[in-house]
N, C-alpha and C. Protein backbone atom coordinates (compact mmCIF):
# COMPACT_ATOMS: atom_id res chain seq x y z
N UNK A 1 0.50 11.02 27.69
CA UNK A 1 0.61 9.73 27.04
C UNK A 1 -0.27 9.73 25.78
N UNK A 2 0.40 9.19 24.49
CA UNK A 2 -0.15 9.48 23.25
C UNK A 2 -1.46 8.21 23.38
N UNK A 3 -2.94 8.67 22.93
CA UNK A 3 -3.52 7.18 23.15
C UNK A 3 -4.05 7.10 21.17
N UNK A 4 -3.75 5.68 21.30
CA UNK A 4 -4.21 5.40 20.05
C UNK A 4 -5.48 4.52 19.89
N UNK A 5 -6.00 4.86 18.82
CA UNK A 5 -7.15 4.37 18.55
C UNK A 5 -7.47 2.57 18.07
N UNK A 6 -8.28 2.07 18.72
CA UNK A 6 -8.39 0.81 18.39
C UNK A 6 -9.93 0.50 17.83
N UNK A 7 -9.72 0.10 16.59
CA UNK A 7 -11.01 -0.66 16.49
C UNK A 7 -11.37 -1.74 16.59
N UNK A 8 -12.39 -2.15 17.47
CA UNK A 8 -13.06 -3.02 17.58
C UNK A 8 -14.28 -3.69 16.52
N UNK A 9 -13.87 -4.38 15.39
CA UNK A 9 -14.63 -4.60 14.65
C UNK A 9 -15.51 -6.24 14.29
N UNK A 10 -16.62 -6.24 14.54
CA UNK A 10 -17.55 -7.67 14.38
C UNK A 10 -18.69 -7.40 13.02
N UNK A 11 -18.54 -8.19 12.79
CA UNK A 11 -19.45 -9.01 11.33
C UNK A 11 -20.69 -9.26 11.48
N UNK A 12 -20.92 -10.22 10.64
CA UNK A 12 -22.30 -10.88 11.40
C UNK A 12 -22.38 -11.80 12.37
N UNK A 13 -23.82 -11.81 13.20
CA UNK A 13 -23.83 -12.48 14.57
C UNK A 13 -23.53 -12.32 15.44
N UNK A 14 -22.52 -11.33 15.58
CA UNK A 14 -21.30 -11.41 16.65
C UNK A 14 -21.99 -9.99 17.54
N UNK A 15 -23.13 -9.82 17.46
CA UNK A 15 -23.96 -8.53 18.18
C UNK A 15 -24.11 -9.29 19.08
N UNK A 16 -24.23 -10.70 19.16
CA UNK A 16 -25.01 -10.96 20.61
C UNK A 16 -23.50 -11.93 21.54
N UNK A 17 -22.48 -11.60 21.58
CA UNK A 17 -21.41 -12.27 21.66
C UNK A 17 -21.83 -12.47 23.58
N UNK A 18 -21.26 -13.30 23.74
CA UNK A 18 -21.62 -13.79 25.34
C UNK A 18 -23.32 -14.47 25.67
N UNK A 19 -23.80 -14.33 24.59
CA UNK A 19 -25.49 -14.98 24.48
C UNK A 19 -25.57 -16.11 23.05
N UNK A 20 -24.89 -15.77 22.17
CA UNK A 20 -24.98 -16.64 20.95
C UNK A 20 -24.33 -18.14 21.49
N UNK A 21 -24.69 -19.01 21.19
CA UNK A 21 -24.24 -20.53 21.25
C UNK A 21 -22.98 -20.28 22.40
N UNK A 22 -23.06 -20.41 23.38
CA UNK A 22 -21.92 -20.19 24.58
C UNK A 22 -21.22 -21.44 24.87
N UNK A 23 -21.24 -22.36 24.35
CA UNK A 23 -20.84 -23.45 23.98
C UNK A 23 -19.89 -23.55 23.15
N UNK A 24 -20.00 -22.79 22.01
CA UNK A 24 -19.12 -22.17 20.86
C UNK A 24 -18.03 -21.52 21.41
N UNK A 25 -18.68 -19.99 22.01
CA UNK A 25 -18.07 -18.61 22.03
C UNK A 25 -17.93 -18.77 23.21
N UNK A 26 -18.31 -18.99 24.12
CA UNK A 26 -18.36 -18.40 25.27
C UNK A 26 -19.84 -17.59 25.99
N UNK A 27 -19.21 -17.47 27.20
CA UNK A 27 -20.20 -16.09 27.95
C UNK A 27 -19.97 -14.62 28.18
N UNK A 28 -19.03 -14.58 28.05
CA UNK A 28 -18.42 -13.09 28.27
C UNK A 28 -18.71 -12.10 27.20
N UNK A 29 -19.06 -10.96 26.82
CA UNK A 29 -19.51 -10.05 26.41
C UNK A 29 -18.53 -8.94 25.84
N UNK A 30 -18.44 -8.36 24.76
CA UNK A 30 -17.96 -6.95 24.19
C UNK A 30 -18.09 -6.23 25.18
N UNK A 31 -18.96 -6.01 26.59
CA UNK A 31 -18.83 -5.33 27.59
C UNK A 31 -17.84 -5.55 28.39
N UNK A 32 -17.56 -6.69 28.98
CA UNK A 32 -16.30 -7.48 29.32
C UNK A 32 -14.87 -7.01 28.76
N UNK A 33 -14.84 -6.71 27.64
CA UNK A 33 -13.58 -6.14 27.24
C UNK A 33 -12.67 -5.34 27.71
N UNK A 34 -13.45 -4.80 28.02
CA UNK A 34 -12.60 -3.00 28.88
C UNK A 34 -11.79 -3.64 29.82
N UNK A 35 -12.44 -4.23 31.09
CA UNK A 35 -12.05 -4.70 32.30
C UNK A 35 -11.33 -6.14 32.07
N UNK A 36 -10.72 -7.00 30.69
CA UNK A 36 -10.33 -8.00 30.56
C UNK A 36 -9.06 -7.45 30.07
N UNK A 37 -8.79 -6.03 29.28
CA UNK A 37 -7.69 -5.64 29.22
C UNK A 37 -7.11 -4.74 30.04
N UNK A 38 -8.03 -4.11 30.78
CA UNK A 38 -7.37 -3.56 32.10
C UNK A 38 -6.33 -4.28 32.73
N UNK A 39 -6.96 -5.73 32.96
CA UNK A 39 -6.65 -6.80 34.39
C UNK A 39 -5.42 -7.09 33.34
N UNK A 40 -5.25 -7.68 32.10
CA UNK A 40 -4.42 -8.19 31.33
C UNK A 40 -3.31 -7.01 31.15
N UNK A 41 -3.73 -5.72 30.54
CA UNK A 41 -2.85 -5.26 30.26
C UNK A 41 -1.71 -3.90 31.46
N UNK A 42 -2.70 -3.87 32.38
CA UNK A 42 -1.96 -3.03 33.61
C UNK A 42 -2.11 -1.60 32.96
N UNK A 43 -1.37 -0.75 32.89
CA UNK A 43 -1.48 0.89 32.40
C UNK A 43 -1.07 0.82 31.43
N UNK A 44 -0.69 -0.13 30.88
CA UNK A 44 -0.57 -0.08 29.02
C UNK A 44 -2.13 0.29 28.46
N UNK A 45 -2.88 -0.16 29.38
CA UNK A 45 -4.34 -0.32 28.69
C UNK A 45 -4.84 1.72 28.39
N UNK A 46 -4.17 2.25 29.39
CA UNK A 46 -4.47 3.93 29.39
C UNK A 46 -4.17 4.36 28.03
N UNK A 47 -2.98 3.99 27.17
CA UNK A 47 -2.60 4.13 25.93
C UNK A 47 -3.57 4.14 24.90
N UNK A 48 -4.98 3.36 24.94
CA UNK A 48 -5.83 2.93 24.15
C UNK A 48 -7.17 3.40 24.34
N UNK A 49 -7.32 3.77 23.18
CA UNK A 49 -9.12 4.28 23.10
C UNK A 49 -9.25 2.96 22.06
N UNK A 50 -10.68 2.18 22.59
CA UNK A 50 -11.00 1.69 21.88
C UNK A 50 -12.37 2.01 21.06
N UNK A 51 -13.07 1.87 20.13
CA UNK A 51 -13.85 2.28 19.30
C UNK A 51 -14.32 0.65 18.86
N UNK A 52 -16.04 0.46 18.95
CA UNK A 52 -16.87 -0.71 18.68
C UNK A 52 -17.56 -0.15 17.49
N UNK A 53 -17.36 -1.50 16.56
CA UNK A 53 -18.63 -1.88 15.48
C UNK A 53 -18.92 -2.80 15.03
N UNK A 54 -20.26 -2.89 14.77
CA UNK A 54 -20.71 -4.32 14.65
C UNK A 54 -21.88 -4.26 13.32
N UNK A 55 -22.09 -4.75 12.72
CA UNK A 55 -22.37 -4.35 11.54
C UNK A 55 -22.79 -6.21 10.60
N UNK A 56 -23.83 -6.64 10.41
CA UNK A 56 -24.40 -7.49 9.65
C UNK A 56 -24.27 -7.60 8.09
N UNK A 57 -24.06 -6.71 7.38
CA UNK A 57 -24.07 -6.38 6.36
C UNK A 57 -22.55 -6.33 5.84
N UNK A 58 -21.94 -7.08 4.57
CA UNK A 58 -20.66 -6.63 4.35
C UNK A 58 -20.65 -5.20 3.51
N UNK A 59 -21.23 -4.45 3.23
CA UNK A 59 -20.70 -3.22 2.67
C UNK A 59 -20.90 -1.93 3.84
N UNK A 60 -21.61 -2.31 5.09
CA UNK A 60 -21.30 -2.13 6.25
C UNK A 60 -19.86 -1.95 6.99
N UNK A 61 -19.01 -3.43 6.70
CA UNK A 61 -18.01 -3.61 7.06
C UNK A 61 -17.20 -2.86 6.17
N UNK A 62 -17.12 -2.56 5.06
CA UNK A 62 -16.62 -2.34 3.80
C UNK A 62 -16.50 -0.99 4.19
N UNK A 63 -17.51 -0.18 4.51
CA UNK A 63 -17.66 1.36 4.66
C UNK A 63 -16.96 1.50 5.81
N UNK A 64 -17.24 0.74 7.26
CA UNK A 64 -16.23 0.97 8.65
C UNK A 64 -14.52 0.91 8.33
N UNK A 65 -14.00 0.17 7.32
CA UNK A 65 -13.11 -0.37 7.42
C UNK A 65 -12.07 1.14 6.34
N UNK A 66 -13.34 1.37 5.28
CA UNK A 66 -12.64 2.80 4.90
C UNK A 66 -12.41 3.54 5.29
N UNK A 67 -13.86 3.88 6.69
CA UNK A 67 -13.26 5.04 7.22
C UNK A 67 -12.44 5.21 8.33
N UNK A 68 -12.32 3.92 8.80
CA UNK A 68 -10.95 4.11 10.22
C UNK A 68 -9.59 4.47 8.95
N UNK A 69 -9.34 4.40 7.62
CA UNK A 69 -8.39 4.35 7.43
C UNK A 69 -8.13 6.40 7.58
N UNK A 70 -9.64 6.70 6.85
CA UNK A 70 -9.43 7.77 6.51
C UNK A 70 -9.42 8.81 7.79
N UNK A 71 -9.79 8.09 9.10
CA UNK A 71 -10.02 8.87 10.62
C UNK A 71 -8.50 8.37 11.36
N UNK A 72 -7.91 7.90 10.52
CA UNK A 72 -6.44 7.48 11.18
C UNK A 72 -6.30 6.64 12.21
N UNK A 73 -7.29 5.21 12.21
CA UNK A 73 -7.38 4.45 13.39
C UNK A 73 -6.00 3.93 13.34
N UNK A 74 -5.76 3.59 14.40
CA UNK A 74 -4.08 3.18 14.08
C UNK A 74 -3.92 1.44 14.08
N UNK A 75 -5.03 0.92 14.35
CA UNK A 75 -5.34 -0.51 14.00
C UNK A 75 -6.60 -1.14 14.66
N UNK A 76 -7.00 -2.36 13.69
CA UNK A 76 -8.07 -2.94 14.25
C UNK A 76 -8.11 -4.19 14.56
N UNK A 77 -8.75 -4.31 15.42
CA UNK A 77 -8.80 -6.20 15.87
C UNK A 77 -10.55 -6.45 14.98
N UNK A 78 -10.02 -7.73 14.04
CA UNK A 78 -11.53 -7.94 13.07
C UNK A 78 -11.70 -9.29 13.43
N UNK A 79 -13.15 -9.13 13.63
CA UNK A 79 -13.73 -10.44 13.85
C UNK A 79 -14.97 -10.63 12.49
N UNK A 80 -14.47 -11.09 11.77
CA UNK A 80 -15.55 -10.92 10.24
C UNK A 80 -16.50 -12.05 10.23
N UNK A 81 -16.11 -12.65 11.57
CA UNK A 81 -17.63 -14.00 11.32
C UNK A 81 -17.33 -14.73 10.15
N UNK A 82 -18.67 -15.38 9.30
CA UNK A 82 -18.33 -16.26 7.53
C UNK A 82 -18.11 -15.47 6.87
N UNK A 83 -18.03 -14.27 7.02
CA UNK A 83 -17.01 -13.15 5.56
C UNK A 83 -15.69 -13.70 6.11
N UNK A 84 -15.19 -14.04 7.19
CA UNK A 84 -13.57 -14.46 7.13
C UNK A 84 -13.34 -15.44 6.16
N UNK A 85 -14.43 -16.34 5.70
CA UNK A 85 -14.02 -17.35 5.11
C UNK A 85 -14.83 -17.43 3.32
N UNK A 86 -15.00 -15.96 3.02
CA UNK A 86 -16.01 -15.64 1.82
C UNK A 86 -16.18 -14.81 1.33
N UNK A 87 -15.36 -13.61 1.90
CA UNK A 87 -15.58 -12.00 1.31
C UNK A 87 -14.17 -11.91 0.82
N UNK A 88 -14.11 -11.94 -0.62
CA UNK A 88 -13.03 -10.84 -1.48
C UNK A 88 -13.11 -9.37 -1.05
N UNK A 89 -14.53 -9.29 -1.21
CA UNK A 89 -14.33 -7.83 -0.97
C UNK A 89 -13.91 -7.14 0.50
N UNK A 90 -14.05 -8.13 1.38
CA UNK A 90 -13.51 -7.47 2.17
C UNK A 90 -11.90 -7.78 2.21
N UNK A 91 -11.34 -8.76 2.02
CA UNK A 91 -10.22 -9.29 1.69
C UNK A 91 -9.42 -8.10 1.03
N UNK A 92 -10.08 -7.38 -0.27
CA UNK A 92 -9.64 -6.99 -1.20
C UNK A 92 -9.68 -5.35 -0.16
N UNK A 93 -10.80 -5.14 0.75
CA UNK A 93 -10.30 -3.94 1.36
C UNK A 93 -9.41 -3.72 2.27
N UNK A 94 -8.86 -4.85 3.32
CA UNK A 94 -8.03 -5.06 4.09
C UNK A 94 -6.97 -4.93 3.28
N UNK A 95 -6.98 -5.13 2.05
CA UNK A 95 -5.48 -5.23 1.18
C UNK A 95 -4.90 -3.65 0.87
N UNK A 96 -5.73 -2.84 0.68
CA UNK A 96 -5.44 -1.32 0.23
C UNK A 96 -5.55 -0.78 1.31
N UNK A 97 -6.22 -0.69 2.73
CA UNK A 97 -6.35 0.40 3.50
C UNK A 97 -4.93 0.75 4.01
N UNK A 98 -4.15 -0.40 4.75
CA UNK A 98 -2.64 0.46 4.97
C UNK A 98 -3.25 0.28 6.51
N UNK A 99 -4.24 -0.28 7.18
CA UNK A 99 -4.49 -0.03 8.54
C UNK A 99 -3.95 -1.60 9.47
N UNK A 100 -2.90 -1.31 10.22
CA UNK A 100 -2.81 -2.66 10.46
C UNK A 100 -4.23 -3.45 11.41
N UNK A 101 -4.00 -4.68 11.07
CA UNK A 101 -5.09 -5.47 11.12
C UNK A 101 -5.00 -6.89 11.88
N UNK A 102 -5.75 -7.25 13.23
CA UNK A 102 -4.91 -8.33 13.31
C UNK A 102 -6.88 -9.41 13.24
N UNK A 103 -6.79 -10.59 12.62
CA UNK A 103 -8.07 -11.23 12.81
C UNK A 103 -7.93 -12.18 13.88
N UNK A 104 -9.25 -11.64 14.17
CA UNK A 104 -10.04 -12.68 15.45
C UNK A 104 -10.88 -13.52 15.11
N UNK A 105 -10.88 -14.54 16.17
CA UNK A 105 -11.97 -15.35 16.32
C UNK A 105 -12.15 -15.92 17.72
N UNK A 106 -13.02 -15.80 18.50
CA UNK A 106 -13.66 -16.64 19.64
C UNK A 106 -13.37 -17.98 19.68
N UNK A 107 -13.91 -18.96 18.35
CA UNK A 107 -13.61 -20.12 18.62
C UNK A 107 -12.00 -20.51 17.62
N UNK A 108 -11.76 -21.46 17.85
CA UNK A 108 -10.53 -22.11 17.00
C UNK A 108 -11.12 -22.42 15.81
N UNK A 109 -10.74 -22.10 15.01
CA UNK A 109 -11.63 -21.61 13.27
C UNK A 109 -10.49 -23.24 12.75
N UNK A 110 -9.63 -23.83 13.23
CA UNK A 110 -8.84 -25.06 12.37
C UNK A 110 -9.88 -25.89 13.44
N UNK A 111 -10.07 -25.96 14.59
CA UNK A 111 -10.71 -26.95 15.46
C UNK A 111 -11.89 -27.68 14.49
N UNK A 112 -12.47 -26.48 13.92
CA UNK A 112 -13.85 -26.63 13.22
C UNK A 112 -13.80 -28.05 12.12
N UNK A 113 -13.48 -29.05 12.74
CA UNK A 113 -13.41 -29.84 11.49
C UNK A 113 -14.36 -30.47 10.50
N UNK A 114 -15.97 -30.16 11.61
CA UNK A 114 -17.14 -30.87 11.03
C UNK A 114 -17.52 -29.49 9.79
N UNK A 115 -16.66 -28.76 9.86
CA UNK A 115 -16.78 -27.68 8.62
C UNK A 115 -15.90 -26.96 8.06
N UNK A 116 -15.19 -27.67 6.96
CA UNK A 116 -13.98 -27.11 6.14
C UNK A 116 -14.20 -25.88 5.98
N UNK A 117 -14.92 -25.38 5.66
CA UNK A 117 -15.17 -24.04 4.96
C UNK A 117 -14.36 -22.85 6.02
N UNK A 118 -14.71 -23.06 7.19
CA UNK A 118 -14.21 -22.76 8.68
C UNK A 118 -12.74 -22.30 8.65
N UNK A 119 -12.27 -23.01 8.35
CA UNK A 119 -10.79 -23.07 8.51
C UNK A 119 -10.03 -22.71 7.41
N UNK A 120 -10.37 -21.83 6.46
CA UNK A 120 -9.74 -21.24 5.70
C UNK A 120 -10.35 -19.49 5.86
N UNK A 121 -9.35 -18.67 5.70
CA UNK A 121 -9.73 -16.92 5.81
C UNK A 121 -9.03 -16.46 4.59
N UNK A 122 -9.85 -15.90 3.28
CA UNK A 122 -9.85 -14.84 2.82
C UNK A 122 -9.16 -13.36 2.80
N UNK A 123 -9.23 -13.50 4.21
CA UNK A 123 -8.28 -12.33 4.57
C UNK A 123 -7.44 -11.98 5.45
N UNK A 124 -6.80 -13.06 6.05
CA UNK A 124 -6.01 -13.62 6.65
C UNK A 124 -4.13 -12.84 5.72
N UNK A 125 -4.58 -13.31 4.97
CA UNK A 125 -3.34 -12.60 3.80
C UNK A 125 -3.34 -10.90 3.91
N UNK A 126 -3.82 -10.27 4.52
CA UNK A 126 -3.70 -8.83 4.58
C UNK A 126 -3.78 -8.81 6.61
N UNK A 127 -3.79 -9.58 6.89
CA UNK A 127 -3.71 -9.10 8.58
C UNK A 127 -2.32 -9.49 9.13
N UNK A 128 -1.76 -8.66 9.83
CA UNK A 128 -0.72 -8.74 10.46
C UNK A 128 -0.55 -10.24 11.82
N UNK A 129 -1.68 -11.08 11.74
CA UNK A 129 -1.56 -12.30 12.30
C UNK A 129 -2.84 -12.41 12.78
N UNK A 130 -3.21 -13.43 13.16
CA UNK A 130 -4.63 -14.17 13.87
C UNK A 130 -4.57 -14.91 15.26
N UNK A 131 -5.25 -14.30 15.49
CA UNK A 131 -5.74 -15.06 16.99
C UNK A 131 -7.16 -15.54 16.71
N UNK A 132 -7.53 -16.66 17.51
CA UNK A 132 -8.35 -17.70 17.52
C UNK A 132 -8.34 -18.82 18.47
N UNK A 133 -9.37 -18.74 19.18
CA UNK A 133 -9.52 -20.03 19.99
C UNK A 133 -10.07 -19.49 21.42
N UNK A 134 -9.66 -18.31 22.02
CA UNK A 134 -9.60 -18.06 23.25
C UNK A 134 -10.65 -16.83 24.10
N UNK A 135 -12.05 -17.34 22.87
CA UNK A 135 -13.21 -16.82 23.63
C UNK A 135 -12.84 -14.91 23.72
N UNK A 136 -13.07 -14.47 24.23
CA UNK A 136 -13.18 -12.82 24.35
C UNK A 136 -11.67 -12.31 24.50
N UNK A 137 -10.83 -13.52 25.09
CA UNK A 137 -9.37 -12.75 25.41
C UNK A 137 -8.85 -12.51 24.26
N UNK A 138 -9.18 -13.36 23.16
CA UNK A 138 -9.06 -12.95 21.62
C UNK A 138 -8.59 -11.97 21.27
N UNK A 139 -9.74 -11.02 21.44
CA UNK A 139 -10.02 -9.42 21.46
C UNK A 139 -8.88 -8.94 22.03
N UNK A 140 -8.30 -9.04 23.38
CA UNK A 140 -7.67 -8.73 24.41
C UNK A 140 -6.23 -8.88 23.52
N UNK A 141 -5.98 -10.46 23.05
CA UNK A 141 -4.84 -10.51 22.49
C UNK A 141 -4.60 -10.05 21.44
N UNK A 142 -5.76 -9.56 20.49
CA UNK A 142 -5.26 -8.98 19.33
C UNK A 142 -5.16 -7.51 19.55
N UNK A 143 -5.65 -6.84 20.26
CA UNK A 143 -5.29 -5.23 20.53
C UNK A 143 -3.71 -5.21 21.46
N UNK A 144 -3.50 -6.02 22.07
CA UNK A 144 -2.37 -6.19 22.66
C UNK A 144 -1.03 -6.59 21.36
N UNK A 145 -1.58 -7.42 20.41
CA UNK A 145 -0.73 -7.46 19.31
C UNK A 145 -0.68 -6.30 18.67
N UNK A 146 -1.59 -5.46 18.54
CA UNK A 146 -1.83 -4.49 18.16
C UNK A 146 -0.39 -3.30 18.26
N UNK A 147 -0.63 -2.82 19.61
CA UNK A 147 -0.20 -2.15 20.34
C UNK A 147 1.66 -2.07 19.98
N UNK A 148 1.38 -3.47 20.30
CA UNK A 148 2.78 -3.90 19.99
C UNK A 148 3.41 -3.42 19.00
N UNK A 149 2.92 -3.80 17.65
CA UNK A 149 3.29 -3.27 16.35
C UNK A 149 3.05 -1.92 16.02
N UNK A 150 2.04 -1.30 16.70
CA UNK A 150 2.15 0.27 16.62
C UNK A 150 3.65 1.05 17.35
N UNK A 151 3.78 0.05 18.55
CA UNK A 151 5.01 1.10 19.30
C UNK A 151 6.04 0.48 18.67
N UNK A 152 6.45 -0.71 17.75
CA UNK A 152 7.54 -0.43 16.77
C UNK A 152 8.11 0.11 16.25
């Protein structure tokens, strides 16, 4: 069975995911993942290597995002934190890599109403669709979107 590579990619903040404001995000953890797409995805999940990074810095993100193109990741689930709603440059790298891309978010990024800024993404225009709202399964659903569009 061919397995393809998934990246798992977070921004800023998102290091302490299942401990940061759990009120927000949730409790569940980037550790949690494995065993949330196991249970979700059945032996589809064997298909997938996933690959984590987490990275504070946008030329951090900037450098991860070049080199899954150039290591042949075959797509990534991005969680860019306030670069979703502020980085050209990352915008502008999601636009050239050619890696499909689907963006995440933990919380519902339109819910956010006590903060416009929230609810608009930058780079939303280069990802093959967004998920948002649903805490860690997020993750779960965007590698599963993933998947999808790879075996197309």
């Amino acid at each position: 069975m061919e397995k393809h590579k998934i990246l798992i990619l977070n921004g800023p903040n998102l290091g302490h995911i299942g401990k940061r404001q759990p009120e927000i995000y949730g409790t569940e953890s980037m550790e949690d993942l494995g065993d949330i797409l196991a249970k979700s995805m059945g032996d589809r999940a064997e298909s997938i290597e996933l690959e984590y990074f987490q990275a504070n810095s946008e030329g951090a993100l900037i450098d991860r995002l070049e080199k899954a193109r150039e290591d042949g990741v075959a797509g990534i689930a991005f969680n860019a934190g306030a670069y979703t709603h502020t980085s050209l440059a990352i915008a502008d790298c999601l636009a050239w890599i050619e890696v499909p891309c689907v963006e995440v978010h933990l919380s519902n990024i339109w819910a956010r109403t006590d903060q416009p800024l929230r609810q608009q993404s930058l780079m939303g225009a280069s990802c093959i669709g967004v998920i948002a709202g649903f805490g860690i399964m997020s993750y779960a659903m965007a590698v599963q979107a993933l998947l999808d569009h790879i075996s197309r």
